[in-house]
N, C-alpha and C. Protein backbone atom coordinates (compact mmCIF):
# COMPACT_ATOMS: atom_id res chain seq x y z
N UNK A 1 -51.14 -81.74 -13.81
CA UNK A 1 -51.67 -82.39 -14.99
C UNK A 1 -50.93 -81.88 -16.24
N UNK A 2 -50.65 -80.52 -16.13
CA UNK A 2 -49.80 -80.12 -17.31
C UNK A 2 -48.42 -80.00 -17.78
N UNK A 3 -47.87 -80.85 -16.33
CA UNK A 3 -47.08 -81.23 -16.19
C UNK A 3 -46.61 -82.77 -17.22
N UNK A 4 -47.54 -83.52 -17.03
CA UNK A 4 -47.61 -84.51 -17.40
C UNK A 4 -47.73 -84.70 -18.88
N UNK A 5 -48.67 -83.74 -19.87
CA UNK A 5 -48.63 -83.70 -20.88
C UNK A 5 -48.01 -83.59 -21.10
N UNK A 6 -46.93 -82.65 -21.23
CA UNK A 6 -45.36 -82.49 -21.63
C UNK A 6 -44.60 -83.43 -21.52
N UNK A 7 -44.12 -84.39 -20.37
CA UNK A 7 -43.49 -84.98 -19.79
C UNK A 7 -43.53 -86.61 -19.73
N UNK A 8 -44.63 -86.62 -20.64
CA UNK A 8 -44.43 -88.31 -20.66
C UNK A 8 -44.02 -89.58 -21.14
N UNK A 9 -44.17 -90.61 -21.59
CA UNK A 9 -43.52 -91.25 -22.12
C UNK A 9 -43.35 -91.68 -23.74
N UNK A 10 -44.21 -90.76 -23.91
CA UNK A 10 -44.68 -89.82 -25.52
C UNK A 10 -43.50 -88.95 -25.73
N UNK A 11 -43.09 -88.95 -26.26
CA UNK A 11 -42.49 -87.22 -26.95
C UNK A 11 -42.22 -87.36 -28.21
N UNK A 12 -43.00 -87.70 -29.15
CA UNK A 12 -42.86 -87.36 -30.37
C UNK A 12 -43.58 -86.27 -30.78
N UNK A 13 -43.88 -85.39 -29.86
CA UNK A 13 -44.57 -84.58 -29.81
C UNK A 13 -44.29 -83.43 -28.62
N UNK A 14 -44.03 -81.88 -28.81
CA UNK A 14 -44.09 -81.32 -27.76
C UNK A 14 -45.22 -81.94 -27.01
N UNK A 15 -46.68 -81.79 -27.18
CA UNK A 15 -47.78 -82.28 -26.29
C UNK A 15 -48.03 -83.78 -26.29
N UNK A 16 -48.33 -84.62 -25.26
CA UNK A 16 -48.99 -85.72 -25.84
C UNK A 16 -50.32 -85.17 -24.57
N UNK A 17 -51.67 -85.14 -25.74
CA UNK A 17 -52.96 -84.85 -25.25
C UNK A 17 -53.23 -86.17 -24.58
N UNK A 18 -52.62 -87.58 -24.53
CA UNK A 18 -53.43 -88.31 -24.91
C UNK A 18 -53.56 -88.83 -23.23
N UNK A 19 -53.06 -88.34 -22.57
CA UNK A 19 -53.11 -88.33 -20.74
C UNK A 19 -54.08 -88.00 -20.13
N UNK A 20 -54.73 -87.24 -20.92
CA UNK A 20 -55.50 -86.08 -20.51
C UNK A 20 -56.85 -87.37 -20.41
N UNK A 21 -58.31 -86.88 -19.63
CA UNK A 21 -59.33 -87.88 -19.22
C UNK A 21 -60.26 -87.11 -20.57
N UNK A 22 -60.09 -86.31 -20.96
CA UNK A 22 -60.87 -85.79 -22.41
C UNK A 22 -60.75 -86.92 -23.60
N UNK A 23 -59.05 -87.83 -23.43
CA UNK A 23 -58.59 -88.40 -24.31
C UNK A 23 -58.47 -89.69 -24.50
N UNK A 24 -58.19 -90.20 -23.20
CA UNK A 24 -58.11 -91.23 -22.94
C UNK A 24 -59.32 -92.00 -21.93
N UNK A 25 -60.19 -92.57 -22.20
CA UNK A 25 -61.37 -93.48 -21.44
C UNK A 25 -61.27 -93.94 -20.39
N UNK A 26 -59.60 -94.05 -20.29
CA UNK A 26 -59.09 -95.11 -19.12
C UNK A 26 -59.08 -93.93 -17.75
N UNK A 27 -58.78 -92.94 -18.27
CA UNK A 27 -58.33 -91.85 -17.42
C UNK A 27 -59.22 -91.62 -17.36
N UNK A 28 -60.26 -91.09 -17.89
CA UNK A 28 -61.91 -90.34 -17.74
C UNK A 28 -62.51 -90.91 -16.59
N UNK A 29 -62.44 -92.66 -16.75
CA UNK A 29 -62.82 -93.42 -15.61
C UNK A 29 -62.69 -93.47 -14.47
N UNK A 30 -60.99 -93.20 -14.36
CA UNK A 30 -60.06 -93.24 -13.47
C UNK A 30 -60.63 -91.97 -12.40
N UNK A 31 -60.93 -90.39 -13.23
CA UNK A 31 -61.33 -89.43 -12.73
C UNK A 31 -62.52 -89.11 -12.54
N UNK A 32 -63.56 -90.05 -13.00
CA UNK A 32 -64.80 -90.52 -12.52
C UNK A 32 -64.96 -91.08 -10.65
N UNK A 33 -64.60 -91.95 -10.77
CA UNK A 33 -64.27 -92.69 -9.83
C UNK A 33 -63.67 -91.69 -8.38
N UNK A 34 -62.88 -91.13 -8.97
CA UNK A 34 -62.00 -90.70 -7.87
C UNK A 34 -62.88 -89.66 -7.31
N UNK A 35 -62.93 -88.53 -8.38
CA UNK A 35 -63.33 -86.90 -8.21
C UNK A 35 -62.42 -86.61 -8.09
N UNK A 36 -62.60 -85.39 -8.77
CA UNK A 36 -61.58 -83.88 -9.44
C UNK A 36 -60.47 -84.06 -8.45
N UNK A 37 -60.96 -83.62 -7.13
CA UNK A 37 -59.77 -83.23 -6.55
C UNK A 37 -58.99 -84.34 -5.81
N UNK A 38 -59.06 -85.65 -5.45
CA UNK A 38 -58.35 -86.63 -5.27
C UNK A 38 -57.68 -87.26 -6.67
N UNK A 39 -58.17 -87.29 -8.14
CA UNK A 39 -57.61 -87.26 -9.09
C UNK A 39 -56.78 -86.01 -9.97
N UNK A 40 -56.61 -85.03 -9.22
CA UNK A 40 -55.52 -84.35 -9.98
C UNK A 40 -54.42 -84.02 -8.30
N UNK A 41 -55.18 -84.82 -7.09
CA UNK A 41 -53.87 -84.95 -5.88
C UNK A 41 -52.78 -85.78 -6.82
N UNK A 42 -53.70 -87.07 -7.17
CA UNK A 42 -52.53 -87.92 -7.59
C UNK A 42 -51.92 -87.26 -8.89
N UNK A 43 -52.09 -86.88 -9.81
CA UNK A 43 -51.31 -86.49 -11.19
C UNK A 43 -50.64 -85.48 -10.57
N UNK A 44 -50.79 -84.79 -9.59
CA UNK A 44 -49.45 -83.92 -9.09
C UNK A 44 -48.74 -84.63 -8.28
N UNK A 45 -48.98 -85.42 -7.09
CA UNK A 45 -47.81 -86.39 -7.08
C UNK A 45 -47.36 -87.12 -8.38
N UNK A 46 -47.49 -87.78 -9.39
CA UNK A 46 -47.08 -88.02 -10.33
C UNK A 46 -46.34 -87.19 -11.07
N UNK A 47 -46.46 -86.04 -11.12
CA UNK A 47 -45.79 -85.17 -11.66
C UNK A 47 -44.28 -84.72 -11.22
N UNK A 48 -45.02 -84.65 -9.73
CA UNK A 48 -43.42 -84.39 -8.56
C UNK A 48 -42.73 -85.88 -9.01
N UNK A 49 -42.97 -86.61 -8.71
CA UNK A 49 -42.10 -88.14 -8.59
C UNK A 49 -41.39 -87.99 -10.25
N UNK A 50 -42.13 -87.47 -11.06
CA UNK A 50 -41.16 -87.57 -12.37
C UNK A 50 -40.34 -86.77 -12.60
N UNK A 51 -40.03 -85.41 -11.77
CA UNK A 51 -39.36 -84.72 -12.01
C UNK A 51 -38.39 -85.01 -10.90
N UNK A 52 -38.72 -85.99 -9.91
CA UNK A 52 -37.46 -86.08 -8.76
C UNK A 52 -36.86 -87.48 -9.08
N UNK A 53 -37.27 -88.33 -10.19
CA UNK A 53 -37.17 -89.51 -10.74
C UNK A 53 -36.15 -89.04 -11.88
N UNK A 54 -36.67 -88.20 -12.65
CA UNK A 54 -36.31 -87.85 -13.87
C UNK A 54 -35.80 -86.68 -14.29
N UNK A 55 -35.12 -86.04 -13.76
CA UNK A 55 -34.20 -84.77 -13.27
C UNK A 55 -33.82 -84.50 -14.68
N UNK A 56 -33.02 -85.39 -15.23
CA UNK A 56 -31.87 -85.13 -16.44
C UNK A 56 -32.85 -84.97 -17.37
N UNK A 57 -33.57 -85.96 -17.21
CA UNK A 57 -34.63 -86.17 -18.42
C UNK A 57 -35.46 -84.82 -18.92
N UNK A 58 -35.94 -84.32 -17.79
CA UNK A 58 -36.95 -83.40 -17.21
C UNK A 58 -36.26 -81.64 -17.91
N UNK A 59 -35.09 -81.80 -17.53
CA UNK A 59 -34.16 -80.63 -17.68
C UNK A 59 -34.34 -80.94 -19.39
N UNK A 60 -34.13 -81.43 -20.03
CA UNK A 60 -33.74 -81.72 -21.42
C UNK A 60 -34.79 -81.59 -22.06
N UNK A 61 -36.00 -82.03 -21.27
CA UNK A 61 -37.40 -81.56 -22.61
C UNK A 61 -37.45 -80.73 -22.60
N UNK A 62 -37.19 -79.54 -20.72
CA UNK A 62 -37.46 -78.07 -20.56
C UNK A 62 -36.94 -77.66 -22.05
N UNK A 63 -35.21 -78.10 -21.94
CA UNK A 63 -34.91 -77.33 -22.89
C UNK A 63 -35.13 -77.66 -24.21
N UNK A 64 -35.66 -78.41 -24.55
CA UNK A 64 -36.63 -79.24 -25.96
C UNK A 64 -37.38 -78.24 -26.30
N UNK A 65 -38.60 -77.91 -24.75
CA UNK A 65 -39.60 -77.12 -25.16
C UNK A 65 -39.11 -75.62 -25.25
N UNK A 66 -37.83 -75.15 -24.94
CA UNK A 66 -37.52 -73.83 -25.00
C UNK A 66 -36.95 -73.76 -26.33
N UNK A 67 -36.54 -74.13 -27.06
CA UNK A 67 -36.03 -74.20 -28.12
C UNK A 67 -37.33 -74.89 -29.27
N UNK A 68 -37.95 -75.14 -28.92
CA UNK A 68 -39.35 -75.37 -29.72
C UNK A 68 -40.25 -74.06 -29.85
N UNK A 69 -40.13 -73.05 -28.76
CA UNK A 69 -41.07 -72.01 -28.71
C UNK A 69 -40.53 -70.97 -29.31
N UNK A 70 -39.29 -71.03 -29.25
CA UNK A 70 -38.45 -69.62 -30.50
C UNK A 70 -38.06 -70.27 -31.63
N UNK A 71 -37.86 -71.78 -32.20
CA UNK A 71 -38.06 -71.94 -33.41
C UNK A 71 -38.74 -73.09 -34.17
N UNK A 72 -39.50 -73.71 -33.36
CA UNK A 72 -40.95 -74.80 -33.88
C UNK A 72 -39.85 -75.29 -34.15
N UNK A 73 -39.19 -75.89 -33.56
CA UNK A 73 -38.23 -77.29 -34.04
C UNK A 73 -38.48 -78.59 -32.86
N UNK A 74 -39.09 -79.22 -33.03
CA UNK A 74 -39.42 -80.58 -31.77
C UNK A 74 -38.20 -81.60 -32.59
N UNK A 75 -38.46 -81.90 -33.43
CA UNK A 75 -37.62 -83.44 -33.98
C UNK A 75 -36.47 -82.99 -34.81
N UNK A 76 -35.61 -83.27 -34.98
CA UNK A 76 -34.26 -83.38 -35.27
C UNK A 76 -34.22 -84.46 -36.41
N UNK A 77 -33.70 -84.51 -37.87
CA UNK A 77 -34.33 -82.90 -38.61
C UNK A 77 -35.40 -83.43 -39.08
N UNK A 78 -36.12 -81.63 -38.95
CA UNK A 78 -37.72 -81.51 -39.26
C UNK A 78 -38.02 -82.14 -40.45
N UNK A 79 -39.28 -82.25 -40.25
CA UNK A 79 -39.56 -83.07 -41.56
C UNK A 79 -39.63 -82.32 -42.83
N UNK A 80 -40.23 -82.49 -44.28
CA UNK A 80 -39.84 -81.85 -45.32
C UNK A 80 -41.09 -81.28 -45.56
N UNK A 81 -42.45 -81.29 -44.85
CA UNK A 81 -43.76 -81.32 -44.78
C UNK A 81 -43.37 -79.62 -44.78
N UNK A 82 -44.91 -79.06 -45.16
CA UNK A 82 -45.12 -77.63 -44.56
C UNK A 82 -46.31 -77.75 -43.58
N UNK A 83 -46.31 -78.83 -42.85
CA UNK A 83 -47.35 -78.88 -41.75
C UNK A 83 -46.37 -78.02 -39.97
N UNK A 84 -46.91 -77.74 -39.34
CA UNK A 84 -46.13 -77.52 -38.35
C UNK A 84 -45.34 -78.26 -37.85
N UNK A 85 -44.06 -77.76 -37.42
CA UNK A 85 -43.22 -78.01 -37.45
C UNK A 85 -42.31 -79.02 -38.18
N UNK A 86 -42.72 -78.34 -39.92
CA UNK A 86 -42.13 -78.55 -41.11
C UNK A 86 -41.20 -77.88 -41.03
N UNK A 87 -39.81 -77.91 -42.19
CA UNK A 87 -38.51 -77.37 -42.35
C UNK A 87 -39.28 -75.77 -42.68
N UNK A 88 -40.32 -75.49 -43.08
CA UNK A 88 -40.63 -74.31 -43.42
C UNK A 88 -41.13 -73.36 -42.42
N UNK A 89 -41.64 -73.98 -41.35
CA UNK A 89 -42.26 -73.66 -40.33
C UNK A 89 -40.94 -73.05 -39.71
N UNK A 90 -40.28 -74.15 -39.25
CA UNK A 90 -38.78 -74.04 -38.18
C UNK A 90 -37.77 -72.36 -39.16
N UNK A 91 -37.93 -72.84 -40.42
CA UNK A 91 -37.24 -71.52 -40.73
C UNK A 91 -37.84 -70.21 -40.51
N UNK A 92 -39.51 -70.19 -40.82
CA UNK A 92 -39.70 -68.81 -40.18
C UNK A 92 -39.77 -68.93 -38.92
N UNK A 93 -39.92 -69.39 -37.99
CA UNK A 93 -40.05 -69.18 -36.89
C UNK A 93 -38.65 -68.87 -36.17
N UNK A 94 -37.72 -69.59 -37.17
CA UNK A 94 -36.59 -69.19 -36.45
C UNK A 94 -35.71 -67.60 -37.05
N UNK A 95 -36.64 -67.30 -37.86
CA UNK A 95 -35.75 -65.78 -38.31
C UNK A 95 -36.41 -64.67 -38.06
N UNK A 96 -37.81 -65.54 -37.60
CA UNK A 96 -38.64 -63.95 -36.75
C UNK A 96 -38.09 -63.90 -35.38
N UNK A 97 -37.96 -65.36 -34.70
CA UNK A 97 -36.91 -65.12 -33.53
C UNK A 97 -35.64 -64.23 -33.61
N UNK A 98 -34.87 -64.75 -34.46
CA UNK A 98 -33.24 -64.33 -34.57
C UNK A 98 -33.43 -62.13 -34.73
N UNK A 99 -34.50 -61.88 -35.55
CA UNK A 99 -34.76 -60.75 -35.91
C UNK A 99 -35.26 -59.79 -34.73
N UNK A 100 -36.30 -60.51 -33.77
CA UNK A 100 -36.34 -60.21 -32.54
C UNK A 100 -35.33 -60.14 -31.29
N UNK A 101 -34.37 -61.37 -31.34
CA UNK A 101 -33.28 -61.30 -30.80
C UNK A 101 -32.77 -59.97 -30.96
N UNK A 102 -32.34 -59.65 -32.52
CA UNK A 102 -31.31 -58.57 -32.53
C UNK A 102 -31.76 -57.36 -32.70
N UNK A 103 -32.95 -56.96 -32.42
CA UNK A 103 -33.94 -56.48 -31.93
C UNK A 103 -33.69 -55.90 -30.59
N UNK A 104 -33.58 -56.74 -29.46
CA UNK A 104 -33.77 -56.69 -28.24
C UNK A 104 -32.47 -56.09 -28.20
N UNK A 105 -31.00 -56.70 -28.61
CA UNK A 105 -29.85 -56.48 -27.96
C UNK A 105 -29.71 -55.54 -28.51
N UNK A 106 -30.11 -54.79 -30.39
CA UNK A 106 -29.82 -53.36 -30.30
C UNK A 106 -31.10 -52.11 -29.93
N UNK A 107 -31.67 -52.47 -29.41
CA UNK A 107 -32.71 -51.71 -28.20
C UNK A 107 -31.95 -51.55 -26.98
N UNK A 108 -31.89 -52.29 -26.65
CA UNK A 108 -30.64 -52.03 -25.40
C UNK A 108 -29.57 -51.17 -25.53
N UNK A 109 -28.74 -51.68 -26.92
CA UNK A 109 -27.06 -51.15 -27.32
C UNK A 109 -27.89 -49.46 -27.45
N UNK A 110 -29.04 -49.62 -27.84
CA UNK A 110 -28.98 -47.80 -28.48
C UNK A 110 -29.75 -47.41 -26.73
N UNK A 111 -30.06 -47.76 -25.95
CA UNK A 111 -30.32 -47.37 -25.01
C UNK A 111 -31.94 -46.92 -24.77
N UNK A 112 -32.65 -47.44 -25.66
CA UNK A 112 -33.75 -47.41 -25.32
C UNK A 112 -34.16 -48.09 -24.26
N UNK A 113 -34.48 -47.39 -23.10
CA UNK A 113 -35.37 -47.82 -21.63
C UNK A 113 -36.76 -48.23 -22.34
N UNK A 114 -37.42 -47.88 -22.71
CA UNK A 114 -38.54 -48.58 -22.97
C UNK A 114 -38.80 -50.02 -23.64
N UNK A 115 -37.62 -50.38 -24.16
CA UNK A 115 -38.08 -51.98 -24.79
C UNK A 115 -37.57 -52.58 -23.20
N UNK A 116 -37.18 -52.57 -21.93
CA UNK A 116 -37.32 -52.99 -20.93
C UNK A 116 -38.95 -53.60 -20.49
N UNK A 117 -39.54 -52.52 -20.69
CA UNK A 117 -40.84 -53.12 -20.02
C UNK A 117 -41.25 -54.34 -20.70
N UNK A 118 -41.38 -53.47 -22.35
CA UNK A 118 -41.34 -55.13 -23.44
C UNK A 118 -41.14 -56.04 -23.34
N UNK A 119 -39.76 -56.29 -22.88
CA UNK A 119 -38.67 -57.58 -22.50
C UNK A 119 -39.41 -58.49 -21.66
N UNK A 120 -40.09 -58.23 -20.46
CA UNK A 120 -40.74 -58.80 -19.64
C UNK A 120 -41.72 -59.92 -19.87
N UNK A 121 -42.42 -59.34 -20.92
CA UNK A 121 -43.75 -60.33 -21.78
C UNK A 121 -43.04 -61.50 -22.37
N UNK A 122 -41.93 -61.84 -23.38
CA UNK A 122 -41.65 -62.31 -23.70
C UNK A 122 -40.39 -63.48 -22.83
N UNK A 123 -40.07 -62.82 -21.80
CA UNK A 123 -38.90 -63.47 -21.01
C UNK A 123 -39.78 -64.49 -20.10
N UNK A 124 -40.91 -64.01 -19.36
CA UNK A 124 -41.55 -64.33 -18.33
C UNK A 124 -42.51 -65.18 -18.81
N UNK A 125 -43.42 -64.09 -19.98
CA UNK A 125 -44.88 -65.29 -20.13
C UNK A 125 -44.39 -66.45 -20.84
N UNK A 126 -43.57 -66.79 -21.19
CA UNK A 126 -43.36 -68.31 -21.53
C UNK A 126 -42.79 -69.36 -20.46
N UNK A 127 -42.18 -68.98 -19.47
CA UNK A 127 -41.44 -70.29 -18.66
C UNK A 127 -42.65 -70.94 -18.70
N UNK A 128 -43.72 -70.91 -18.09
CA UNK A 128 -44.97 -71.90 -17.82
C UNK A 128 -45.13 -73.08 -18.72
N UNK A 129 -44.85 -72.49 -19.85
CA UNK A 129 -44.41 -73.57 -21.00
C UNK A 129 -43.10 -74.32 -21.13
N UNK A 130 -41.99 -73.56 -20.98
CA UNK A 130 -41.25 -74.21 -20.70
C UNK A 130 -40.94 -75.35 -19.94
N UNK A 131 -41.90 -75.33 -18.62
CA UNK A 131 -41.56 -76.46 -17.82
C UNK A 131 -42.91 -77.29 -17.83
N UNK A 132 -44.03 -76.79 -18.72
CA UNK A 132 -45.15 -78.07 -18.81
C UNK A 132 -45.00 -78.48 -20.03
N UNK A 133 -45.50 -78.16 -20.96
CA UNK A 133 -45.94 -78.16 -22.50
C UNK A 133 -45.83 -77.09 -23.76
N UNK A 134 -45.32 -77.06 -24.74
CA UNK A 134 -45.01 -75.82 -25.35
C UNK A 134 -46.06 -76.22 -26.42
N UNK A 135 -46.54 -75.38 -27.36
CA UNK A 135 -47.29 -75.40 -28.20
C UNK A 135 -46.96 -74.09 -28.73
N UNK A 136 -46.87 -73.72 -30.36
CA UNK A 136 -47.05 -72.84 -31.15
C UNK A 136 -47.87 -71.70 -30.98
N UNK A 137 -49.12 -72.36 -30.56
CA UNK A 137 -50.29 -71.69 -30.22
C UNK A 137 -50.22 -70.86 -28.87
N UNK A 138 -49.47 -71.32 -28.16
CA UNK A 138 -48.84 -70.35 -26.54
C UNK A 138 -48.42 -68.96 -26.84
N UNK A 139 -47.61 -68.96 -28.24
CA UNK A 139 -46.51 -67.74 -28.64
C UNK A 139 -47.81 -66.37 -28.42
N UNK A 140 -48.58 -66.79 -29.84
CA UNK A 140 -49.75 -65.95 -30.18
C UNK A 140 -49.60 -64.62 -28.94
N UNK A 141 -50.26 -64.67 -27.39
CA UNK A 141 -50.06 -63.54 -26.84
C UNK A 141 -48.89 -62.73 -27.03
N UNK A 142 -47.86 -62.83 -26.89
CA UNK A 142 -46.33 -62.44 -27.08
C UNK A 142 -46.12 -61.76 -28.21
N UNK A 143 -46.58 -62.52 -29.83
CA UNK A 143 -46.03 -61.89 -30.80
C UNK A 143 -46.18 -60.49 -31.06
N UNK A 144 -47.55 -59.77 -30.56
CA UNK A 144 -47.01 -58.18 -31.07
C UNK A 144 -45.90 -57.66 -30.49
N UNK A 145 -45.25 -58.26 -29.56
CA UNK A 145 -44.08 -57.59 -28.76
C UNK A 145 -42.93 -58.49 -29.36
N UNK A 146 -42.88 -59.35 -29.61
CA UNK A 146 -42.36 -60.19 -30.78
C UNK A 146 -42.03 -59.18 -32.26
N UNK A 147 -43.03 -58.71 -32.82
CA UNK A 147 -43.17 -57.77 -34.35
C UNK A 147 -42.15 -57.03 -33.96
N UNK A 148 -42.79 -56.36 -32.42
CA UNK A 148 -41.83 -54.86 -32.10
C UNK A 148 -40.20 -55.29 -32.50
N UNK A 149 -40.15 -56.20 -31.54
CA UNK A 149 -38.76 -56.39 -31.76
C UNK A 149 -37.78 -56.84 -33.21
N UNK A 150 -39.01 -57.57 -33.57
CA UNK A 150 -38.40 -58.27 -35.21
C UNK A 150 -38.20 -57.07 -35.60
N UNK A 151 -39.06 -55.64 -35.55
CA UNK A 151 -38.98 -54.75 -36.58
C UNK A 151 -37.97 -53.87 -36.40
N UNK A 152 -37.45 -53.47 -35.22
CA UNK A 152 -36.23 -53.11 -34.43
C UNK A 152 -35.09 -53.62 -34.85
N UNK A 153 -35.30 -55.22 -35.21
CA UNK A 153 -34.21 -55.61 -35.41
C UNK A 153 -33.79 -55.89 -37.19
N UNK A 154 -35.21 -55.29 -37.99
CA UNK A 154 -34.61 -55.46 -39.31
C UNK A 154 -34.32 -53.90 -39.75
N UNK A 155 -35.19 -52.75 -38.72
CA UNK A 155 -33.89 -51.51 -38.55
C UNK A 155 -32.81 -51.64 -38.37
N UNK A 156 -32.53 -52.42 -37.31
CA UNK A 156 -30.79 -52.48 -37.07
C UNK A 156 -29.95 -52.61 -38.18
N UNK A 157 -30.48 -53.70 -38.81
CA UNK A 157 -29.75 -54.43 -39.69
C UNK A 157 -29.48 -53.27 -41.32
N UNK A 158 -31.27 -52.83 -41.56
CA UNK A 158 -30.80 -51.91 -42.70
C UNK A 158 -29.80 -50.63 -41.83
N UNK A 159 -29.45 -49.90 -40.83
CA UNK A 159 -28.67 -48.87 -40.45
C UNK A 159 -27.42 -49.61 -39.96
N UNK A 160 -27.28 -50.94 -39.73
CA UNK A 160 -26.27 -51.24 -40.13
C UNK A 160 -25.47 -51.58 -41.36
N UNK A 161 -26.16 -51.81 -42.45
CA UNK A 161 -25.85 -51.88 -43.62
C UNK A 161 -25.54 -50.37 -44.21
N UNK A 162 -26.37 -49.52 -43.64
CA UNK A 162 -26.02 -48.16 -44.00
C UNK A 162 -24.98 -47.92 -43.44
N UNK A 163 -24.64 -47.56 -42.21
CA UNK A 163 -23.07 -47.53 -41.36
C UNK A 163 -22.20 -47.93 -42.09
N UNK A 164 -22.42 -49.29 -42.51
CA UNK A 164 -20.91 -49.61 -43.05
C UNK A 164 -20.65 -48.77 -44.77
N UNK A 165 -21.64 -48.61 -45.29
CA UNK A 165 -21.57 -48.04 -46.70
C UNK A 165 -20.98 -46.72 -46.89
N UNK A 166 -21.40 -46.33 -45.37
CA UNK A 166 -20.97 -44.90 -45.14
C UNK A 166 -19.41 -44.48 -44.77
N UNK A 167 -18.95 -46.15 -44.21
CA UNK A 167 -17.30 -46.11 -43.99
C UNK A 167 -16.90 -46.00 -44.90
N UNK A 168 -17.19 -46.61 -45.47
CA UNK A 168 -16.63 -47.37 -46.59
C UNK A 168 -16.47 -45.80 -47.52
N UNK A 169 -17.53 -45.37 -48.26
CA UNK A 169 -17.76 -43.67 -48.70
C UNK A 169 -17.30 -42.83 -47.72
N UNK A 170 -16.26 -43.12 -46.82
CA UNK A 170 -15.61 -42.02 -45.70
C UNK A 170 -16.79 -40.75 -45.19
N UNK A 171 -18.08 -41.35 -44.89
CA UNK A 171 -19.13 -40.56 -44.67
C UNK A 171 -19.29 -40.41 -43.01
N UNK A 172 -19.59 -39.71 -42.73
CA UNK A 172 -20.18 -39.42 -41.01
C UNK A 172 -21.81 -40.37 -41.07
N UNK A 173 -21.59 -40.69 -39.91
CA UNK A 173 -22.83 -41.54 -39.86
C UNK A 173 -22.92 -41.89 -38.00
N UNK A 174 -24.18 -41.54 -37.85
CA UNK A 174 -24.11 -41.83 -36.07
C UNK A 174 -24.58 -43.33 -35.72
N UNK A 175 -24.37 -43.66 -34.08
CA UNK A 175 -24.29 -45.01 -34.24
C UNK A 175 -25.97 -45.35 -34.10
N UNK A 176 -26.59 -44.94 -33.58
CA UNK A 176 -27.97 -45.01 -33.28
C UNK A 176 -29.02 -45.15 -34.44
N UNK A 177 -29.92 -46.09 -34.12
CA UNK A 177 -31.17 -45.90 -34.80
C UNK A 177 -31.96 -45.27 -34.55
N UNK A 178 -32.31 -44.02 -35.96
CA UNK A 178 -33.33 -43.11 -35.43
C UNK A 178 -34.97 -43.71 -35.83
């Protein structure tokens, strides 16, 4: 079923709710009629048939919705609104990403083993979204490990700004963030 929200013939929208038997009358009926579990047999065959129907298609929202969840960008270009996924939205979302990014890779470069375990929350708990439905509202668990990293990575950035000041002033300076 959550397959389907994501995936249908809607996408002006990461979600279209409107599949759902909460939303639509036709469907409510439909899952009236049937019961639960012969009506969500069929929406998972439906689901399989669209992804063995719709391969290319299927691959391309994945990556719609993966690129929606690190920077609230669904439509191409965002609108001028500050509603979600407004141009204002997409920019922070995309520089708390980018900040977390460089975050992660200089956690690694300085050799901290412990942002490993970190890494996990953020790598893992999202595919589920990736391949049903992404929503803004999914991130929420993730972001304190999200902060960690943004904040890691706007260390980097001020001790890299220091590093270079320090070449520059022919100063000693180590490579690590303390």
């Amino acid at each position: 079923m959550e397959v389907l929200v994501g995936n249908s013939a809607d996408t002006s929208s990461p979600s279209n709710w409107k599949v759902l038997p909460g939303y639509d009358p036709a469907e409510l009926g439909k899952l009236q009629r049937m019961g639960e579990p012969a009506y969500m047999s069929e929406k998972q065959r439906e689901a399989r048939e669209f992804i063995a129907h719709h391969t290319l298609r299927y691959m391309s929202l994945t990556l719609r919705r993966i690129l929606n969840t690190w920077t609230g960008l669904w439509q191409f270009p965002p609108s001028w609104s500050l509603d979600e996924g407004g141009l204002a939205h997409v920019l922070l979302y995309s520089f708390i990403s980018l900040l977390a990014f460089v975050g992660v890779a200089w956690a690694i470069h300085d050799g901290r083993e412990t942002a490993i375990p970190l890494l996990v929350l953020p790598v893992v708990f999202p595919v589920v979204y990736y391949l049903t439905h992404s929503d803004m509202g999914f991130r929420h668990p993730i972001d304190p490990v999200i902060v960690v990293f943004m904040a890691y990575g706007a260390i980097a950035f001020r001790g890299q700004k220091f590093r270079l000041a320090a070449r520059q002033d022919n100063l000693p300076c180590s490579g690590r963030i303390s």
